[in-house]
N, C-alpha and C. Protein backbone atom coordinates (compact mmCIF):
# COMPACT_ATOMS: atom_id res chain seq x y z
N UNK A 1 142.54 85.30 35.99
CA UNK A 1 143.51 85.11 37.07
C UNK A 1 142.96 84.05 38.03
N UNK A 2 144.06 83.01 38.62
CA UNK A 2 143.38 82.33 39.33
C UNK A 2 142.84 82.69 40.95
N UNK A 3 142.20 82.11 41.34
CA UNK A 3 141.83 82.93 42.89
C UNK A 3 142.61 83.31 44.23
N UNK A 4 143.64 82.65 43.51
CA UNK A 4 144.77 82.71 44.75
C UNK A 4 145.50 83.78 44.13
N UNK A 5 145.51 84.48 43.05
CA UNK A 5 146.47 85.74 42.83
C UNK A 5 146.27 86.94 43.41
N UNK A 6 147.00 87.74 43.55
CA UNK A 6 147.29 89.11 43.97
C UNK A 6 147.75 90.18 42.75
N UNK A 7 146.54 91.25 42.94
CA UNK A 7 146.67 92.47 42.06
C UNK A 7 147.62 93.29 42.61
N UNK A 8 148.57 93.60 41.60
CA UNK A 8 149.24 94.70 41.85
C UNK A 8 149.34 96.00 41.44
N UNK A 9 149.06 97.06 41.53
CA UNK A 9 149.22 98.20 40.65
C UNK A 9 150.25 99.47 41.02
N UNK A 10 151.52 99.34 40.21
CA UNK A 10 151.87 100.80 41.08
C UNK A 10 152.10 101.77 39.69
N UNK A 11 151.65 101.11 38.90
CA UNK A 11 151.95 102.16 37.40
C UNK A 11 150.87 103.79 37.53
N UNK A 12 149.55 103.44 37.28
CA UNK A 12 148.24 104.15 36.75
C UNK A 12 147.56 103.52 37.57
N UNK A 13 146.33 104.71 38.12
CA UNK A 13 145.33 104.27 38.79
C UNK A 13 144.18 103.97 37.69
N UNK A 14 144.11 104.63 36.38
CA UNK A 14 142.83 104.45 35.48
C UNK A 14 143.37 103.15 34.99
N UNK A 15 144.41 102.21 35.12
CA UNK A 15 144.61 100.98 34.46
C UNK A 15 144.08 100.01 34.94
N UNK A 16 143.76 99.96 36.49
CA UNK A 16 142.66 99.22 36.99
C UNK A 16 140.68 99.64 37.32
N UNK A 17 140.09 98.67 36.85
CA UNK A 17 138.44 98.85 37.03
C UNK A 17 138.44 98.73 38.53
N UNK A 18 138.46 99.76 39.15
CA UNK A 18 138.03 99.59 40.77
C UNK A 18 137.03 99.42 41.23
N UNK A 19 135.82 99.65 40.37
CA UNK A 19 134.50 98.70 40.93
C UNK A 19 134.38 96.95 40.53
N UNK A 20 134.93 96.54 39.75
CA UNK A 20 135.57 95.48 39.16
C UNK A 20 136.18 94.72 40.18
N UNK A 21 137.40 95.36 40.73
CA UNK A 21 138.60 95.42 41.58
C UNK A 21 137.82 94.32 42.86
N UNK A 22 136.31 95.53 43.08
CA UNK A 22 136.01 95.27 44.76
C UNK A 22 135.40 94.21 44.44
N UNK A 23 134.71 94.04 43.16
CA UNK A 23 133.75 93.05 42.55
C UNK A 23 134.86 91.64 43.44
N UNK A 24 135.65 91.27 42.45
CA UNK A 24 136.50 90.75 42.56
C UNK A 24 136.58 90.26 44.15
N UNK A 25 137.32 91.31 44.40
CA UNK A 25 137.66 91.08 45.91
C UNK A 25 136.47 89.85 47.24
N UNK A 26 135.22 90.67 46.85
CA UNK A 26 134.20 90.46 47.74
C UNK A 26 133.86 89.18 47.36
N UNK A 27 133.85 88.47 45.82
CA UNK A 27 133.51 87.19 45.68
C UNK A 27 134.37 86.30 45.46
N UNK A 28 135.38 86.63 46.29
CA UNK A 28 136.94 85.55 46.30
C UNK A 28 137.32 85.31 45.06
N UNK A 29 137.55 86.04 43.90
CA UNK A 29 138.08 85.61 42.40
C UNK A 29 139.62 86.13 42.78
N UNK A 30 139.60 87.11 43.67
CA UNK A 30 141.07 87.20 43.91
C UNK A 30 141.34 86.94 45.24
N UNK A 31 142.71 86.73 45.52
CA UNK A 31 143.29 86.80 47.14
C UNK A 31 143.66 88.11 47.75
N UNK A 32 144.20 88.82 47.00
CA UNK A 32 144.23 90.62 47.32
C UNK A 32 144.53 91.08 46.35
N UNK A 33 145.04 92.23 46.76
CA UNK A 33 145.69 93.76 45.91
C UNK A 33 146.73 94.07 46.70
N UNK A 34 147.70 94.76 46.24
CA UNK A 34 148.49 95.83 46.62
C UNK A 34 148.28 97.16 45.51
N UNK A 35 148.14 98.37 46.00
CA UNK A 35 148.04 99.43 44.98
C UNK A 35 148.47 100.60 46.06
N UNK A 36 148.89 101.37 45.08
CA UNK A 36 149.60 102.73 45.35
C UNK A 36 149.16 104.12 44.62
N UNK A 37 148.47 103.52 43.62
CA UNK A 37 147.55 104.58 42.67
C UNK A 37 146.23 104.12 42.47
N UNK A 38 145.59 105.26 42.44
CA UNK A 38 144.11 105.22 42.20
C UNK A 38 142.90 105.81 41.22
N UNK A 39 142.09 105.65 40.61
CA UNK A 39 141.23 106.01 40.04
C UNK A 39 141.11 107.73 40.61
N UNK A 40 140.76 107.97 41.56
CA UNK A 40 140.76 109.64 42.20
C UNK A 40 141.60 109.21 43.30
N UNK A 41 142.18 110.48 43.06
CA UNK A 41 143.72 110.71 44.69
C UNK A 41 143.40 112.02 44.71
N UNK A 42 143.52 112.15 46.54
CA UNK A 42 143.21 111.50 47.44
C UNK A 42 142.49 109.68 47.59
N UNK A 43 142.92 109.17 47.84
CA UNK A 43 141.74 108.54 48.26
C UNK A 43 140.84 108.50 49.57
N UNK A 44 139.08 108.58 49.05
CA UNK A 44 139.00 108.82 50.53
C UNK A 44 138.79 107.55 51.29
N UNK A 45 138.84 107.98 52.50
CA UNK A 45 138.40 107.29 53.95
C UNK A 45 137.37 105.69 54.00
N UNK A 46 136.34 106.64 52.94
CA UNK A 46 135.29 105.99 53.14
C UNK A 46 135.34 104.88 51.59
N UNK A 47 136.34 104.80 50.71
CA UNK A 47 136.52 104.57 49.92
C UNK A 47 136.44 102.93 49.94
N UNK A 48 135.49 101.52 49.66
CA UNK A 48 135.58 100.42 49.55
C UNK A 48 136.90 99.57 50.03
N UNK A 49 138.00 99.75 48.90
CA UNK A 49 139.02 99.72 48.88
C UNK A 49 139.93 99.19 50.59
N UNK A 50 139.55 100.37 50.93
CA UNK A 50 139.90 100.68 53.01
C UNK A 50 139.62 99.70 53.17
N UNK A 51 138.73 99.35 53.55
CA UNK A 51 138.38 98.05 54.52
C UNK A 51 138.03 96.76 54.38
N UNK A 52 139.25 96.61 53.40
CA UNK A 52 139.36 94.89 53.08
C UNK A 52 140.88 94.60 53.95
N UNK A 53 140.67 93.45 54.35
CA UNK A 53 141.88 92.84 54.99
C UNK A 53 143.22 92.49 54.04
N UNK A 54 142.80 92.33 52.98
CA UNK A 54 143.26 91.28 51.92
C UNK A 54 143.81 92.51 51.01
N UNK A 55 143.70 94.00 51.26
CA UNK A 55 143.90 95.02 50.35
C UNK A 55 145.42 95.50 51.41
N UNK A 56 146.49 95.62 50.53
CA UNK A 56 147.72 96.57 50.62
C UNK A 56 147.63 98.46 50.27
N UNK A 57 147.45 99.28 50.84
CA UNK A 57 147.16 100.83 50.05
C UNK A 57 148.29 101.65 50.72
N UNK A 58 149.06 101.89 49.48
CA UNK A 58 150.24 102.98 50.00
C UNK A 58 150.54 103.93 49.32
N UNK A 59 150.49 105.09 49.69
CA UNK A 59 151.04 106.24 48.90
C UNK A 59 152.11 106.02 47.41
N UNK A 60 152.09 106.45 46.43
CA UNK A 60 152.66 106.14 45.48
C UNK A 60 154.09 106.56 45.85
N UNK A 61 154.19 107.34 46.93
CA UNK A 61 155.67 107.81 47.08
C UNK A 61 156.46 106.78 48.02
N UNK A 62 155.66 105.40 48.23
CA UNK A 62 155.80 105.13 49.15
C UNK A 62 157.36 104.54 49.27
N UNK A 63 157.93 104.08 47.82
CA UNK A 63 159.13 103.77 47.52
C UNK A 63 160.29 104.94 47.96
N UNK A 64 159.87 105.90 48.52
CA UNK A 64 160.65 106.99 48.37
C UNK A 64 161.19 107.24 50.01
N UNK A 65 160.85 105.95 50.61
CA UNK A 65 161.30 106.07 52.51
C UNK A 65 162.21 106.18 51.99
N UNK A 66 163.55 106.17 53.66
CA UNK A 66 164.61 106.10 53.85
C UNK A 66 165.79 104.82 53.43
N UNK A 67 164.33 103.49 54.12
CA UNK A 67 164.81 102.77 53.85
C UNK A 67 164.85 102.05 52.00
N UNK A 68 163.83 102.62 51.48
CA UNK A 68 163.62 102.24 49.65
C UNK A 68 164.99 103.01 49.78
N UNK A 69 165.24 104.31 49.82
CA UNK A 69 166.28 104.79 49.05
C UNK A 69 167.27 104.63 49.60
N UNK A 70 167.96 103.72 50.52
CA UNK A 70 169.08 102.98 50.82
C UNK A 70 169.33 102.17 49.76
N UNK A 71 168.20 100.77 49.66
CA UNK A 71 167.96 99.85 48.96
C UNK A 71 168.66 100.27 47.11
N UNK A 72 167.96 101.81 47.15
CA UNK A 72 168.29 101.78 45.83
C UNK A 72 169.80 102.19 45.54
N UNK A 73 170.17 102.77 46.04
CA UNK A 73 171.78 102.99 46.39
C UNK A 73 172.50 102.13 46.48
N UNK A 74 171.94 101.03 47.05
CA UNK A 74 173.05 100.10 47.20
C UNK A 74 173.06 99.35 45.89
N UNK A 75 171.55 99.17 45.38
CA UNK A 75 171.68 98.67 43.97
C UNK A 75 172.14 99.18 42.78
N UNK A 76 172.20 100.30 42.82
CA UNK A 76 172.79 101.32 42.01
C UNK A 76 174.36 101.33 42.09
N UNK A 77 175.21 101.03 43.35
CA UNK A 77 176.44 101.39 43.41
C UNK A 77 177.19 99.66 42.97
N UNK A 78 176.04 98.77 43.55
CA UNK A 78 176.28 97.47 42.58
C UNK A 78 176.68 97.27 41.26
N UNK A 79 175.45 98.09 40.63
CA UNK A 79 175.28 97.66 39.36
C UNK A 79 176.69 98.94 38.60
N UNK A 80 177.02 100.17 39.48
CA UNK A 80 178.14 100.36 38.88
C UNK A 80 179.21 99.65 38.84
N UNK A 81 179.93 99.08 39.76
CA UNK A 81 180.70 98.27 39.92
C UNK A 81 181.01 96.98 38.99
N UNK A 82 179.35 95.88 38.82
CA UNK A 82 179.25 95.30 37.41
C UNK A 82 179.93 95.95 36.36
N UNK A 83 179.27 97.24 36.01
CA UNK A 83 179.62 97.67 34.99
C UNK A 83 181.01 97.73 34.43
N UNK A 84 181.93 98.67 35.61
CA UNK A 84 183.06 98.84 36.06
C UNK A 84 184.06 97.16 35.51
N UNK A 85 183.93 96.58 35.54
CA UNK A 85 184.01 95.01 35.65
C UNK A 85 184.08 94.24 34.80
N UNK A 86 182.98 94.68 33.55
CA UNK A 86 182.61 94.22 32.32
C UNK A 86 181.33 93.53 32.45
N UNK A 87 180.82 93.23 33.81
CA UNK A 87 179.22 92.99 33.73
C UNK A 87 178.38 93.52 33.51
N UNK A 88 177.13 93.00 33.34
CA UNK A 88 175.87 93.92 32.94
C UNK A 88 175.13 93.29 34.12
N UNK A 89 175.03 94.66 34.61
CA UNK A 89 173.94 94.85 35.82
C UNK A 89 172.52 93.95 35.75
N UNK A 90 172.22 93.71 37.22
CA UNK A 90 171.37 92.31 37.31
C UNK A 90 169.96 93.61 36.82
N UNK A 91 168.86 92.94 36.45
CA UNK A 91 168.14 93.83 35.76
C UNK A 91 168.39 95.24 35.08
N UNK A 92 168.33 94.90 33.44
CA UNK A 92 168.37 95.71 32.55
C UNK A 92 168.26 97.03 32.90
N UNK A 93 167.14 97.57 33.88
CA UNK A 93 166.85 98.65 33.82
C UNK A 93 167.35 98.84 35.51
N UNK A 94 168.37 97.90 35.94
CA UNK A 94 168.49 98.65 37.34
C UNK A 94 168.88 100.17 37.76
N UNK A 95 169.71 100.67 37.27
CA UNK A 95 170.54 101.72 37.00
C UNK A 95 169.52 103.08 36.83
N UNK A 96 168.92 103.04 35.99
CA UNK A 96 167.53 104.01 35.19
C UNK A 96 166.60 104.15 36.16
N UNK A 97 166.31 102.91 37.19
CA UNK A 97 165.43 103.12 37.86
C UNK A 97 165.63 103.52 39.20
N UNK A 98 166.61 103.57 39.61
CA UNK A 98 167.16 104.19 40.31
C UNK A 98 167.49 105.58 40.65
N UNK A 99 168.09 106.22 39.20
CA UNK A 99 168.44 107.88 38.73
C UNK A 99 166.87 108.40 39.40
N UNK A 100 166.41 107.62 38.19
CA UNK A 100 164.61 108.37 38.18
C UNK A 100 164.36 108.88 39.20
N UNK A 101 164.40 108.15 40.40
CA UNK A 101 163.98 108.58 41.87
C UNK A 101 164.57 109.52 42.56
N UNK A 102 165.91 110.36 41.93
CA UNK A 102 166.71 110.86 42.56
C UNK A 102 166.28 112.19 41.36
């Protein structure tokens, strides 16, 4: 990856090497992270991770505010309407990913 990229993870926390991760981090091979899952959850306090500037850390539920699940509603009542219409909804899986959360 080049040094200006950003890790993302919101799948699996064992899919990323988090000592790797900080490796990374500390000798500028990356520009940040965003992650929502972790190697062990909880995560704690004192956990590396915390106290990088350049690190995003949010609860995996974090999609699940008020405002995500507006967002997804409205994309959802979109992509019925497409449907309704004879279109096919803007991402394949808009619809699915949506239910899921509900």
């Amino acid at each position: 990856m080049k040094c200006t990229a950003f890790l993302i993870n919101t799948a699996r926390g064992g899919l990323v090497d988090e000592p790797a991760l900080i490796k990374a981090l500390q000798e500028g091979w990356l520009a940040g992270a965003g992650l929502d899952v972790f190697e062990r959850e909880p995560l704690e306090k004192s956990h590396p991770l915390v106290h990088f500037d350049n690190v995003v850390l949010t609860p995996h539920i974090g999609g699940l505010s008020d405002e995500g699940q507006e967002a997804c509603r409205m994309r959802l009542a979109r992509s019925i309407g497409d449907v309704l219409v004879g279109k096919w909804p803007v991402g394949p899986d808009s619809i699915t990913r949506c239910l899921r959360t509900w």
